[in-house]
Protein backbone atom coordinates (compact mmCIF):
# COMPACT_ATOMS: atom_id res chain seq x y z
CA UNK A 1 14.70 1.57 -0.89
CA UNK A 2 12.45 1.87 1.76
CA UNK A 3 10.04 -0.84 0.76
CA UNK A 4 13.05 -3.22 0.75
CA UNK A 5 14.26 -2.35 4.08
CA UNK A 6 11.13 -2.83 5.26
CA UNK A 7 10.99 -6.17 3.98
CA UNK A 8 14.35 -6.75 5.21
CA UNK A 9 13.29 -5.58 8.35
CA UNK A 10 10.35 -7.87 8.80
CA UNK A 11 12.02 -10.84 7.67
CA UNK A 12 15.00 -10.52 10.27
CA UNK A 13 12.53 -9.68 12.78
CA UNK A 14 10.26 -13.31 11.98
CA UNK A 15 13.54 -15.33 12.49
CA UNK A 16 14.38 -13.44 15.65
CA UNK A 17 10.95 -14.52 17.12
CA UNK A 18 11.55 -17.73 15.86
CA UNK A 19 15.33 -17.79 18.13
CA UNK A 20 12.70 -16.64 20.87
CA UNK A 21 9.98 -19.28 20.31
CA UNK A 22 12.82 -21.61 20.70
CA UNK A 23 14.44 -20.40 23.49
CA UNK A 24 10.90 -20.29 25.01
CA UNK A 25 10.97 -24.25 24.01
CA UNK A 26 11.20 -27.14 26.33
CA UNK A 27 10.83 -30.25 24.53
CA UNK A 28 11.15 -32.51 27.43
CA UNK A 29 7.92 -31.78 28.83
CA UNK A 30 6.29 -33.60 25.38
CA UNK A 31 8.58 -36.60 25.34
CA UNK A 32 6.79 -40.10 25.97
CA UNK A 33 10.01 -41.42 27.27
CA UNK A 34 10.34 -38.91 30.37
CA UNK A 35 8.52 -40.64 33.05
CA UNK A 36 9.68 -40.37 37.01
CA UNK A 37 12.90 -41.26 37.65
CA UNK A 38 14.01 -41.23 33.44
CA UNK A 39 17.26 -38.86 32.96
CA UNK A 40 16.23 -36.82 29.57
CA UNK A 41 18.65 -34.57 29.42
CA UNK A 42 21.20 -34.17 26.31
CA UNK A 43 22.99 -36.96 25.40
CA UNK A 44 25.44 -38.33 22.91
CA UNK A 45 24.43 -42.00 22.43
CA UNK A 46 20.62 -43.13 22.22
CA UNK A 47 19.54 -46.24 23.27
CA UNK A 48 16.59 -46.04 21.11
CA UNK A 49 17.06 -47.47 17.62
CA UNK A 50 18.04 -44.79 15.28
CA UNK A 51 14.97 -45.37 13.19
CA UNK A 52 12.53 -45.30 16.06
CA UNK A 53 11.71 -41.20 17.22
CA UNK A 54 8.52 -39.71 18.33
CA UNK A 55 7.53 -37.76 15.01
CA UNK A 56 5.28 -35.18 17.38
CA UNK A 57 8.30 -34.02 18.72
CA UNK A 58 8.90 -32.28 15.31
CA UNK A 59 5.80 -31.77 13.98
CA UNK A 60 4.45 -30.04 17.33
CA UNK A 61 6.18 -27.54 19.07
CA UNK A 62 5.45 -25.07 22.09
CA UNK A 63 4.19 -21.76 21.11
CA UNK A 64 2.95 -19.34 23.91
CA UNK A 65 -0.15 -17.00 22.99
CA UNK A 66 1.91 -14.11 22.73
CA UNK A 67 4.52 -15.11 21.00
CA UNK A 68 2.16 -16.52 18.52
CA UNK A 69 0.21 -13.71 17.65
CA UNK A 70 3.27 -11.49 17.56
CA UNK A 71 3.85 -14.23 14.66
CA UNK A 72 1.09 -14.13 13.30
CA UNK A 73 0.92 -10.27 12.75
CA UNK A 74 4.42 -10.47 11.28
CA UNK A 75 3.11 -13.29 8.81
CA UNK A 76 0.34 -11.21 7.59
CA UNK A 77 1.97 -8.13 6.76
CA UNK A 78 4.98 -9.89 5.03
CA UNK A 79 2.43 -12.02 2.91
CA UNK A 80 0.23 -8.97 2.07
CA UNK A 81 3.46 -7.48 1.30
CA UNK A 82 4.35 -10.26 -0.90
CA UNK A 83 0.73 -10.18 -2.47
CA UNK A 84 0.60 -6.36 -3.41
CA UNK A 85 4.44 -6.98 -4.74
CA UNK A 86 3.24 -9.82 -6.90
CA UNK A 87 0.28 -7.75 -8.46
CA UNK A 88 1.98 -4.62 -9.54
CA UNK A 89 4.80 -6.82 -10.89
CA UNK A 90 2.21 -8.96 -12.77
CA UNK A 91 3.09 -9.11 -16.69
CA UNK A 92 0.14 -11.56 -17.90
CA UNK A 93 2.19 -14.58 -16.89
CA UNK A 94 0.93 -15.63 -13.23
CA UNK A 95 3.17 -18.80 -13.15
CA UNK A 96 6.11 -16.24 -13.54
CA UNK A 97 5.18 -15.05 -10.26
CA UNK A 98 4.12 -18.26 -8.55
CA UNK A 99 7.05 -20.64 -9.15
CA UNK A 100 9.71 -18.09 -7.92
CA UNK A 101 11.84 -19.93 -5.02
CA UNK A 102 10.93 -16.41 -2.96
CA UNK A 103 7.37 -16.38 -3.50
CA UNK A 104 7.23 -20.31 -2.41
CA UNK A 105 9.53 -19.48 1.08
CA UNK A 106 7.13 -16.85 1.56
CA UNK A 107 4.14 -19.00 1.20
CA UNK A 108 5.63 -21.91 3.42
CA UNK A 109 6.33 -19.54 6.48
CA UNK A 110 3.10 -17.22 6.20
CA UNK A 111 0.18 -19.28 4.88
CA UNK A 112 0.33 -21.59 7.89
CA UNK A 113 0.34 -18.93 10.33
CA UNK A 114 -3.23 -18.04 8.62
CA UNK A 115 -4.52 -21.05 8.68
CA UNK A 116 -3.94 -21.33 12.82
CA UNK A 117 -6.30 -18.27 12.79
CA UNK A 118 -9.00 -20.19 11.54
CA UNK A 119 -7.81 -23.91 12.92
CA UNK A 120 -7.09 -22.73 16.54
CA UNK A 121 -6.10 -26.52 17.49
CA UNK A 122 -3.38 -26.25 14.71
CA UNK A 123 -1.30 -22.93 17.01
CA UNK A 124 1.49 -25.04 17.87
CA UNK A 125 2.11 -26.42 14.05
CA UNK A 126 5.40 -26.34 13.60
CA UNK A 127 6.23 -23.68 10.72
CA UNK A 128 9.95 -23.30 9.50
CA UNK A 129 10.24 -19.57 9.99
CA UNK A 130 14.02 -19.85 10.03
CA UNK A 131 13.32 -19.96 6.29
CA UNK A 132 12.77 -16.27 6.25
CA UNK A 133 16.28 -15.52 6.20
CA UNK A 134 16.96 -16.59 2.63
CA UNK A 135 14.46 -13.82 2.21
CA UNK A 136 16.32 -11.50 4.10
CA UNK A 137 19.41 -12.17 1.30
CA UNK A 138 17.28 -11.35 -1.36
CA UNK A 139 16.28 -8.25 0.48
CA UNK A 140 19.13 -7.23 0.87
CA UNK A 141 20.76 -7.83 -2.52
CA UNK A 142 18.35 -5.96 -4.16
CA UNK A 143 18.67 -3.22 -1.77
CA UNK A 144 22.96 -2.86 -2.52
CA UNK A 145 22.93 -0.61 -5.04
CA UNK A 146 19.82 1.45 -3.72
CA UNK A 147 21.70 1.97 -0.33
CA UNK A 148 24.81 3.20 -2.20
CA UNK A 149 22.38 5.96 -3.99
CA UNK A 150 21.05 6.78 -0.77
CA UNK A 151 24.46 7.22 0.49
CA UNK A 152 25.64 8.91 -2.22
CA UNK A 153 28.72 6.44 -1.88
CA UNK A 154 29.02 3.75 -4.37
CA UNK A 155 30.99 0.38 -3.75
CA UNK A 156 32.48 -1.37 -5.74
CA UNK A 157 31.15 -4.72 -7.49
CA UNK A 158 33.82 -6.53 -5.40
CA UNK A 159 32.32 -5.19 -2.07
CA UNK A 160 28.67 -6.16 -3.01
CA UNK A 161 29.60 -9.94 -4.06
CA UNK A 162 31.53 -10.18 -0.63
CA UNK A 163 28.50 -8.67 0.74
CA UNK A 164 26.39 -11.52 -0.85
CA UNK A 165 29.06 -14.26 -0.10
CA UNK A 166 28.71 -13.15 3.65
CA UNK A 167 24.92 -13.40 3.80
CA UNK A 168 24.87 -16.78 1.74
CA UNK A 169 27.45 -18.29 4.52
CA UNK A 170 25.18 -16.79 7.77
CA UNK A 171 21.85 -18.17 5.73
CA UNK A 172 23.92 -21.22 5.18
CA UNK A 173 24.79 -21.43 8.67
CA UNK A 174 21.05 -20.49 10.25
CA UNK A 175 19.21 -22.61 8.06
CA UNK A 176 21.47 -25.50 8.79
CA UNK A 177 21.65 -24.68 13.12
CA UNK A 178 17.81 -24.37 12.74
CA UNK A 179 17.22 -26.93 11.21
CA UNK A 180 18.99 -29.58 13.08
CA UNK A 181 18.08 -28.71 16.75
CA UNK A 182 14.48 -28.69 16.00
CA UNK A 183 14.93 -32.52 14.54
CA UNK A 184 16.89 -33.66 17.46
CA UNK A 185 13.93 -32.70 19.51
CA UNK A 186 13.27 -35.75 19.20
CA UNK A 187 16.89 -36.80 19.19
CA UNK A 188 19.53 -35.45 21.47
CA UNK A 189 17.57 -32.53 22.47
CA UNK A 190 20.43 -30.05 21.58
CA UNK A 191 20.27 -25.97 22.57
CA UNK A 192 20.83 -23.78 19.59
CA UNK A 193 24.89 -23.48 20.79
CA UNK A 194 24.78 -27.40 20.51
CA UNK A 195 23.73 -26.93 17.13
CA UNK A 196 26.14 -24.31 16.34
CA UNK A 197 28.80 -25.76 18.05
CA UNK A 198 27.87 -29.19 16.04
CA UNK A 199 27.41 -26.88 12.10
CA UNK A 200 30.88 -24.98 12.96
CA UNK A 201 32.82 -28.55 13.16
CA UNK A 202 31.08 -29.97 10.29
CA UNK A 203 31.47 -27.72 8.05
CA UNK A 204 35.35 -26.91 9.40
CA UNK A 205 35.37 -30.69 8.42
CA UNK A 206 37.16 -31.02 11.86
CA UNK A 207 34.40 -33.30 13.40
CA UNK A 208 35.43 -34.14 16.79
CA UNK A 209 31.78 -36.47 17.04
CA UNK A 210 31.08 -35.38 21.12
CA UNK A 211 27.90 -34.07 19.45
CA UNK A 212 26.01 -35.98 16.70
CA UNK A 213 22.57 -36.22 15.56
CA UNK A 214 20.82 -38.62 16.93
CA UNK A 215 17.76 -39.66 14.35
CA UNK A 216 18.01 -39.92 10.47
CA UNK A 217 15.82 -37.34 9.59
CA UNK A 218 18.18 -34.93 11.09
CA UNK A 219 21.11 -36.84 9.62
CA UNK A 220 19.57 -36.76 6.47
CA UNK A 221 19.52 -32.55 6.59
CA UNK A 222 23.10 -32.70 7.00
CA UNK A 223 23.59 -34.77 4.34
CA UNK A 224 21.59 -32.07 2.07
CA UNK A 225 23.48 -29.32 3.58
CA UNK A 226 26.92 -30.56 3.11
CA UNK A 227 26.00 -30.88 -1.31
CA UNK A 228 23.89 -27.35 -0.70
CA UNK A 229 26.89 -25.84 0.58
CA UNK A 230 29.41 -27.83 -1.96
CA UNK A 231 27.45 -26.39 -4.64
CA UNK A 232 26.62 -22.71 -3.75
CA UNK A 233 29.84 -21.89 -2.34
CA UNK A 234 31.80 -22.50 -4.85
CA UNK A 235 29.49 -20.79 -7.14
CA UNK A 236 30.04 -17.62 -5.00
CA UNK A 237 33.81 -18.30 -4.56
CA UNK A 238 34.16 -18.30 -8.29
CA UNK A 239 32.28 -15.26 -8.61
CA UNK A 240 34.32 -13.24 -5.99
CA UNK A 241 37.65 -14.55 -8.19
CA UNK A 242 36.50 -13.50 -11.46
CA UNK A 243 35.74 -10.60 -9.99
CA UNK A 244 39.18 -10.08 -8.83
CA UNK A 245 41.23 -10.95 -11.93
CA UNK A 246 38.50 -8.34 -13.40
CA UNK A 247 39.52 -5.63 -11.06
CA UNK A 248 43.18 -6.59 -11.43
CA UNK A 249 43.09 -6.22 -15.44
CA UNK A 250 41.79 -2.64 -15.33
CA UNK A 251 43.86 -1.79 -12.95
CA UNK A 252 41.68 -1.62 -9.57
CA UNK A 253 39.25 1.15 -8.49
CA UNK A 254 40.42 4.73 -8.56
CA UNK A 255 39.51 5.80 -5.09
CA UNK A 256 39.28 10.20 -4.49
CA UNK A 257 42.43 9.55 -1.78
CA UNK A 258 44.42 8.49 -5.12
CA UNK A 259 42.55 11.70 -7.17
CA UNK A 260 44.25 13.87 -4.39
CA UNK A 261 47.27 13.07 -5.34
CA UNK A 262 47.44 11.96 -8.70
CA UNK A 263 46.48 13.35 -11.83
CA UNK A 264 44.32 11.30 -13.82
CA UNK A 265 42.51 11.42 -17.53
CA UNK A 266 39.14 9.98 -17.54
CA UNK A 267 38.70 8.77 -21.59
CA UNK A 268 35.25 8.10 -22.54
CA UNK A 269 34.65 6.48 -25.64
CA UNK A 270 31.44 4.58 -28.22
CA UNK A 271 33.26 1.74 -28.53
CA UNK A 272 36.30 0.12 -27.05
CA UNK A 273 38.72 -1.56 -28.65
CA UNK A 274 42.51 -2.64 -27.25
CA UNK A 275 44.16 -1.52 -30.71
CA UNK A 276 41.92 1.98 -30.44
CA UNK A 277 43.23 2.33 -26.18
CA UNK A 278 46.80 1.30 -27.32
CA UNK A 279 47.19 3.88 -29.61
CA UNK A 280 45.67 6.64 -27.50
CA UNK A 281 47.91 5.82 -24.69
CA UNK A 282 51.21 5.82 -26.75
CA UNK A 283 50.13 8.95 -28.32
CA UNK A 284 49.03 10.36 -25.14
CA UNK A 285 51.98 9.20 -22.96
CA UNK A 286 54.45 10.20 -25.86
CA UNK A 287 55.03 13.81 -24.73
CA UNK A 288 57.26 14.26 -22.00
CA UNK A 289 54.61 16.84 -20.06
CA UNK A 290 51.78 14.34 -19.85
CA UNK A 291 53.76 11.33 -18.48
CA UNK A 292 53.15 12.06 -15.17
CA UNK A 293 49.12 11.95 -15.24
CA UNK A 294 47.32 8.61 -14.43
């Protein structure tokens, strides 16, 4: 448990320095366009053909010293994390390990940050760090049902998968903010709220259209999004309901405020069978004494 939460702990804390990095950002300073007496402030309609963006906009980014080695510290110990995870869980099968969608997040957000170390002129790569909190999910979903032993309080399955629909819907949501206002750097030059704002209408499928993106590689992420979210979300949705109907068959979770007050018969058995339960229960409930126990 702690391991995890110290993972957990060290991926929330690379995406908050990525929020910082980009709050530190001023993308106006890099565009060619922004000359004396040129207006470059947000806008909603480009006069620049939508095909025609300056790609350094979003490959480059500013990154003060700081800030970047704060990053890079973070980087190493998650990835010597990952590395020390990745040999004790080693079975003789290293592609096991390799081609897991965590280990490859992990490798696009920390490698680069290594390689700046030794490439000084590549410090203000852009790396998508917002990645990290997909990591964070998995964290956390493996840490559930430690927590509740550490608590000594368990939850039900119900309250863990709307634990995990909550996280998938704010990784959703980051990934998707994230990603679009570092595109329209070299777009519309929208403030993480812009992007917010712009994520919370889409995906409400209100779209008022006062903010749009602006070039077609961001359009193109929204695109991806939108079938991302069309596909997971349902997944999770269906989960959550058959989770329900579950709950509702045997009859909910017996909570201690209901053991208070109610008596109840806990029946353990090898192997159960309806016909087996039936009978118990109409033998059991049969006497007039024991039809008031639960």
């Amino acid at each position: 448990l702690r391991v995890r939460m110290f993972n957990f702990s060290v991926k929330v804390l690379s995406c908050l320095l990525y929020i910082v990095r980009v709050l530190l950002d001023n993308p106006q300073e890099d565009r060619q366009d922004c000359g004396s007496g040129v207006n470059c402030t947000k806008h909603n309609t480009s006069s620049r053909p939508w095909s025609e963006f300056d790609w350094k906009l979003i490959i480059w980014v500013d990154r003060p010293l700081p800030l970047w080695a704060l990053q890079v510290l973070v980087a190493f110990i998650s990835f010597s994390e990952t590395m020390l995870l990745v040999y004790l869980s080693y079975k003789g099968n290293v592609w096991e390990q390799v081609l897991r969608v965590p280990f490859i997040l992990e490798m696009i957000s920390t490698v680069p940050f290594m390689i700046t170390v030794i490439l000084p002129s590549l410090r203000n790569l852009f790396i998508p760090v917002f990645l990290n909190c997909w990591l964070a999910k998995h964290a956390l979903e493996n840490m559930i049902n430690d927590l509740h032993r550490a608590i000594q309080r368990t939850h039900s399955a119900m309250f863990n998968q709307v634990v995990i629909l909550i996280s998938t819907l704010v990784c959703l949501m980051f990934t998707c903010i994230c990603g679009i206002q570092h595109l329209e750097r070299a777009g519309n030059n929208l403030t993480l709220f812009d992007s917010l704002y712009f994520c919370v209408v889409t995906f409400s499928t209100v779209g008022f259209g006062d903010v749009t993106p602006q070039i077609w590689p961001s359009q193109l992420l929204v695109v991806i999004m939108i079938f991302v979210a069309l596909i997971v979300l349902p997944i999770q949705f269906e989960q959550l309901a058959f989770l329900w109907m579950e709950r509702q068959k045997s009859g909910g979770n017996y909570s201690r405020y209901r053991a208070q007050t109610e008596k109840h018969v806990v029946l353990c058995v090898s192997c159960l069978k309806i016909d087996l339960l039936m009978d118990f229960l109409n033998e059991f409930f049969a006497h007039p004494r024991l039809q008031v126990w639960f």
